[in-house]
Protein backbone atom coordinates (compact mmCIF):
# COMPACT_ATOMS: atom_id res chain seq x y z
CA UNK A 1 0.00 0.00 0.00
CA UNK A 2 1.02 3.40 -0.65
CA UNK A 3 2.40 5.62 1.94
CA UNK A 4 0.28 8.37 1.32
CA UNK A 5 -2.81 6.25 1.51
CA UNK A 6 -1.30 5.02 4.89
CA UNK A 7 -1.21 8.24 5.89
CA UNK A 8 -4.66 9.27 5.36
CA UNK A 9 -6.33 6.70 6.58
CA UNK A 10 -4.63 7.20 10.04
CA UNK A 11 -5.25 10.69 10.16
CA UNK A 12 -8.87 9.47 9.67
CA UNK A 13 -8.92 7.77 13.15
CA UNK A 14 -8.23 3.93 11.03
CA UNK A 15 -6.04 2.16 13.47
CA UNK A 16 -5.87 -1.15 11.31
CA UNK A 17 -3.40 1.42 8.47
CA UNK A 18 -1.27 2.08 11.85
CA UNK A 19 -0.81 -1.14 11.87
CA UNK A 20 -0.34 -2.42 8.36
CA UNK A 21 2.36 0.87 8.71
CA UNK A 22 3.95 -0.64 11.73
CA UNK A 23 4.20 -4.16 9.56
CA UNK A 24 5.62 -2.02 6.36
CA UNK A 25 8.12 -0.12 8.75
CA UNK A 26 9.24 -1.91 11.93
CA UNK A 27 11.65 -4.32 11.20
CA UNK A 28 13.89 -1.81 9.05
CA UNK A 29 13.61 0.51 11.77
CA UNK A 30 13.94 -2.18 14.71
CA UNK A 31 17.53 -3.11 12.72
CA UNK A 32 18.74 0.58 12.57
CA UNK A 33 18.26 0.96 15.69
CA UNK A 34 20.13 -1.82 16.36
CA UNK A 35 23.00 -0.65 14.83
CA UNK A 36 23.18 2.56 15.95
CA UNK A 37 22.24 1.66 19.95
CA UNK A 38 24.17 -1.49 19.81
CA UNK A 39 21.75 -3.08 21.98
CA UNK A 40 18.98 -5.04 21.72
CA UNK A 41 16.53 -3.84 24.68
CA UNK A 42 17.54 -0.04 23.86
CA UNK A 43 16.69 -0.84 20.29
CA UNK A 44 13.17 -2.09 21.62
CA UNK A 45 12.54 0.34 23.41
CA UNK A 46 13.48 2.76 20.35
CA UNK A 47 11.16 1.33 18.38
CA UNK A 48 8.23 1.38 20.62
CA UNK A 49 9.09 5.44 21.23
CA UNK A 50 9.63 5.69 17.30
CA UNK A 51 5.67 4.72 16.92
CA UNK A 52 4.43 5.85 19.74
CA UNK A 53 5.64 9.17 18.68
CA UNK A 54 4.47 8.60 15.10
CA UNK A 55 0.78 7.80 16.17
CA UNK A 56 0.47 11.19 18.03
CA UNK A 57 2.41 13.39 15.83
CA UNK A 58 0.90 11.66 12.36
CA UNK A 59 -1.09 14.57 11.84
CA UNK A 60 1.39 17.29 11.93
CA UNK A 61 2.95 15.20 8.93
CA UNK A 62 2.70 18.16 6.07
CA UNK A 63 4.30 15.75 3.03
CA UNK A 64 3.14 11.98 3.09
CA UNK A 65 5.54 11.30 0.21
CA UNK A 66 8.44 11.90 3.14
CA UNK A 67 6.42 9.45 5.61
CA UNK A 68 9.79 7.10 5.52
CA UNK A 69 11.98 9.70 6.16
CA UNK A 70 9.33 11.12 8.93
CA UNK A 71 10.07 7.93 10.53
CA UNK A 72 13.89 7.27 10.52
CA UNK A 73 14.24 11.33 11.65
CA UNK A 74 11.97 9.86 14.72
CA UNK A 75 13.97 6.80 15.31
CA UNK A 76 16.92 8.13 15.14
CA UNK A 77 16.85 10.68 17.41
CA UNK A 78 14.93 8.22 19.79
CA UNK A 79 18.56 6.02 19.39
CA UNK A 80 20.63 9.41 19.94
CA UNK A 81 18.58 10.23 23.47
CA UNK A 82 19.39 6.05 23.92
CA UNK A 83 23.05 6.46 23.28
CA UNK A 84 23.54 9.53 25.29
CA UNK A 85 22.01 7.77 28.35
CA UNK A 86 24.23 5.03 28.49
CA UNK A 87 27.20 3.62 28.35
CA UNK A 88 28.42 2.05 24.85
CA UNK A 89 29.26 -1.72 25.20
CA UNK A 90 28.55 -4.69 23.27
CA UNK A 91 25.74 -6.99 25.18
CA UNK A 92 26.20 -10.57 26.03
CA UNK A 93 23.09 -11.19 23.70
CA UNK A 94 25.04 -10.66 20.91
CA UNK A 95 28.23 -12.38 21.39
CA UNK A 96 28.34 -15.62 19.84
CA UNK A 97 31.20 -18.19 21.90
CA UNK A 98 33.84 -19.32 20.21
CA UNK A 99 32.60 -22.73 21.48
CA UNK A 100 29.41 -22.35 19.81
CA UNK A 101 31.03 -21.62 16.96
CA UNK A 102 32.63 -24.72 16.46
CA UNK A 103 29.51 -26.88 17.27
CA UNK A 104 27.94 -25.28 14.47
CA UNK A 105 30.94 -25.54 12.53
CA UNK A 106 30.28 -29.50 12.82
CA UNK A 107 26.76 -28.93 11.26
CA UNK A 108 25.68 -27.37 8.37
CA UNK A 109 24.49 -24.64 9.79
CA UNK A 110 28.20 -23.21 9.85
CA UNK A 111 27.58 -20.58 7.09
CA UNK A 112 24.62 -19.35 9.89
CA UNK A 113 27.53 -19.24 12.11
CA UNK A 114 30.08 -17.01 9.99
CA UNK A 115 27.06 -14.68 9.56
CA UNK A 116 26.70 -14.18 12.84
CA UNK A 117 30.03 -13.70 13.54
CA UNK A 118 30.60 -11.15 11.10
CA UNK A 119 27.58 -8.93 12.33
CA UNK A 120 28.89 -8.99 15.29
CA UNK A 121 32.13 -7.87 14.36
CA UNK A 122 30.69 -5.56 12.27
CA UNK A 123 28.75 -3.99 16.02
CA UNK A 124 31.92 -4.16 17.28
CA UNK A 125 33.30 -1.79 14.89
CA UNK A 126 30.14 0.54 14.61
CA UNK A 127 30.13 0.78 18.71
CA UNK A 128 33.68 2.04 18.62
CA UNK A 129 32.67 5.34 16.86
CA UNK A 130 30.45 8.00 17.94
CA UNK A 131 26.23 8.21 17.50
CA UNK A 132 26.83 11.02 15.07
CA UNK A 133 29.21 8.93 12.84
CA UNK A 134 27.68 5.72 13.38
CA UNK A 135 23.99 7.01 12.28
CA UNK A 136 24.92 7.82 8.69
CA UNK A 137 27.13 4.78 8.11
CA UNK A 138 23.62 2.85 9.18
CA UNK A 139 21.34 4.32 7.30
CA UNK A 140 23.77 4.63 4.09
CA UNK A 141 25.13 1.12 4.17
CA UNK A 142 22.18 -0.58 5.75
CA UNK A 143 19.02 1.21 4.73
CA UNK A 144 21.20 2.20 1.49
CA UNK A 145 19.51 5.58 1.63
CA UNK A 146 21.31 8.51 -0.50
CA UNK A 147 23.19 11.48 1.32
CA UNK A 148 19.89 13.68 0.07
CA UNK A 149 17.88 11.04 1.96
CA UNK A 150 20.22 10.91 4.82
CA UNK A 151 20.34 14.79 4.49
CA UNK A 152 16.68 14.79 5.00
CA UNK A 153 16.28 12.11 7.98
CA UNK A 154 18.62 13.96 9.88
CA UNK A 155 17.74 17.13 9.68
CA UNK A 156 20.99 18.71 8.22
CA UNK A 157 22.69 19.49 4.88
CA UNK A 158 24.04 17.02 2.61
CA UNK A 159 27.21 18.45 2.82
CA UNK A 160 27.28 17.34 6.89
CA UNK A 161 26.37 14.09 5.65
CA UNK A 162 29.14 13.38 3.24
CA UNK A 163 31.70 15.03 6.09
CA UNK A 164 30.51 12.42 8.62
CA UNK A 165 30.49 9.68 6.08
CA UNK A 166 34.04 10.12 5.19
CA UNK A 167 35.18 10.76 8.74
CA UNK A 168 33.04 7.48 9.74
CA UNK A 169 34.96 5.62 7.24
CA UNK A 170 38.48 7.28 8.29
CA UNK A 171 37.21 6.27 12.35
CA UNK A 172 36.28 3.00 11.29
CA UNK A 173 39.70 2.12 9.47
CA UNK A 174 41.51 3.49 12.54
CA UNK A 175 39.73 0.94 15.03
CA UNK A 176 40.09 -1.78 12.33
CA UNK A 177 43.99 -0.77 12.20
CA UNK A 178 44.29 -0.56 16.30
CA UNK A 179 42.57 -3.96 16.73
CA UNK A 180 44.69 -5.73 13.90
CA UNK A 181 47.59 -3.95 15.74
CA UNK A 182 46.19 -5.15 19.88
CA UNK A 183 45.78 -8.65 17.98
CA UNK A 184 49.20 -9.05 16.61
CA UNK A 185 50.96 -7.81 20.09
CA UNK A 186 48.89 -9.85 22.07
CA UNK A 187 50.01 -13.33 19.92
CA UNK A 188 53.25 -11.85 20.12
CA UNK A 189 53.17 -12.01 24.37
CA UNK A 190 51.76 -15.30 24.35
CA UNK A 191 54.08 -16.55 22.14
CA UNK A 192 57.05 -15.40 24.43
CA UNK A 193 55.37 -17.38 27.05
CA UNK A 194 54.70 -20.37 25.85
């Protein structure tokens, strides 16, 4: 369904469009919220504020062609206020053991395995850098929105975007290089040791 049909059927008081909107929209948002709070509860709770919000602000929504955007501009803000309240750490929840990686290696769900363990690298590396960095390498890479899209969600100029982008990237290399770098001296001690 369109989102401008969406739109004005829950400005008309139809709650079944809020929900066939929170069926088109939640699990895109739920996962960029993900990435950007690095947890899952805070990423919950992100996406209940994201809607909430929606559903009492859906009739100050001037342009239902932007409804999408409208959206991630919510949810990521609600991730910002989540980030800014706590501390940045990867959960338990999301850290696969190395353990349980080689039981699954015996199975064929191995390939399930590497998956997982490359996401969670990959939140690793995105908790490492800043909210303000980590929002536009989420919504570019992930959502694969356009720095006018980006520009748009976040309220700023496309010129801000492409800044952050680049010094996202430049961040992200840096903690790639550091960890290579902890790796390598690390085998290095318990080498000597052994």
């Amino acid at each position: 369904m369109e989102d401008k049909e969406l739109v004005s059927r829950i400005k008309t008081g139809d709650k079944s469009a809020f929900d066939e909107l929170y069926d088109k929209y939640h699990l895109s948002l739920y996962r960029n919220a993900y990435l950007i709070t690095g947890r899952q509860q805070d990423a919950e709770d992100v996406l209940q504020e994201t809607f909430v919000t929606a559903f009492f602000h859906m009739k100050e929504l001037k342009n239902a062609d932007s409804l999408k955007a409208w959206l991630f501009r919510i949810m990521t803000r609600q991730a910002v206020k989540s980030c800014k309240k706590g501390t940045r750490e990867i959960p338990d929840e999301t850290v696969v053991e190395q353990s349980d990686l080689r039981t699954l290696a015996d199975h064929e769900e191995y390939d399930h395995a590497e998956r997982i363990a490359r996401r969670n690298e990959m939140q690793k590396l995105l908790s490492e850098i800043d909210y303000k960095h980590r929002e536009v390498i989420v919504l570019y890479y992930y959502e694969e929105m356009s720095v006018s899209e980006i520009a748009k969600t976040l309220g700023c100029f496309e010129g801000t975007v492409k800044s952050r982008l680049h010094a996202a990237r430049d961040l992200m290399k840096e903690v790639l290089v550091n960890t290579e770098t902890d790796f390598f001296v690390q085998s290095r001690e318990v080498a000597r040791h052994a």
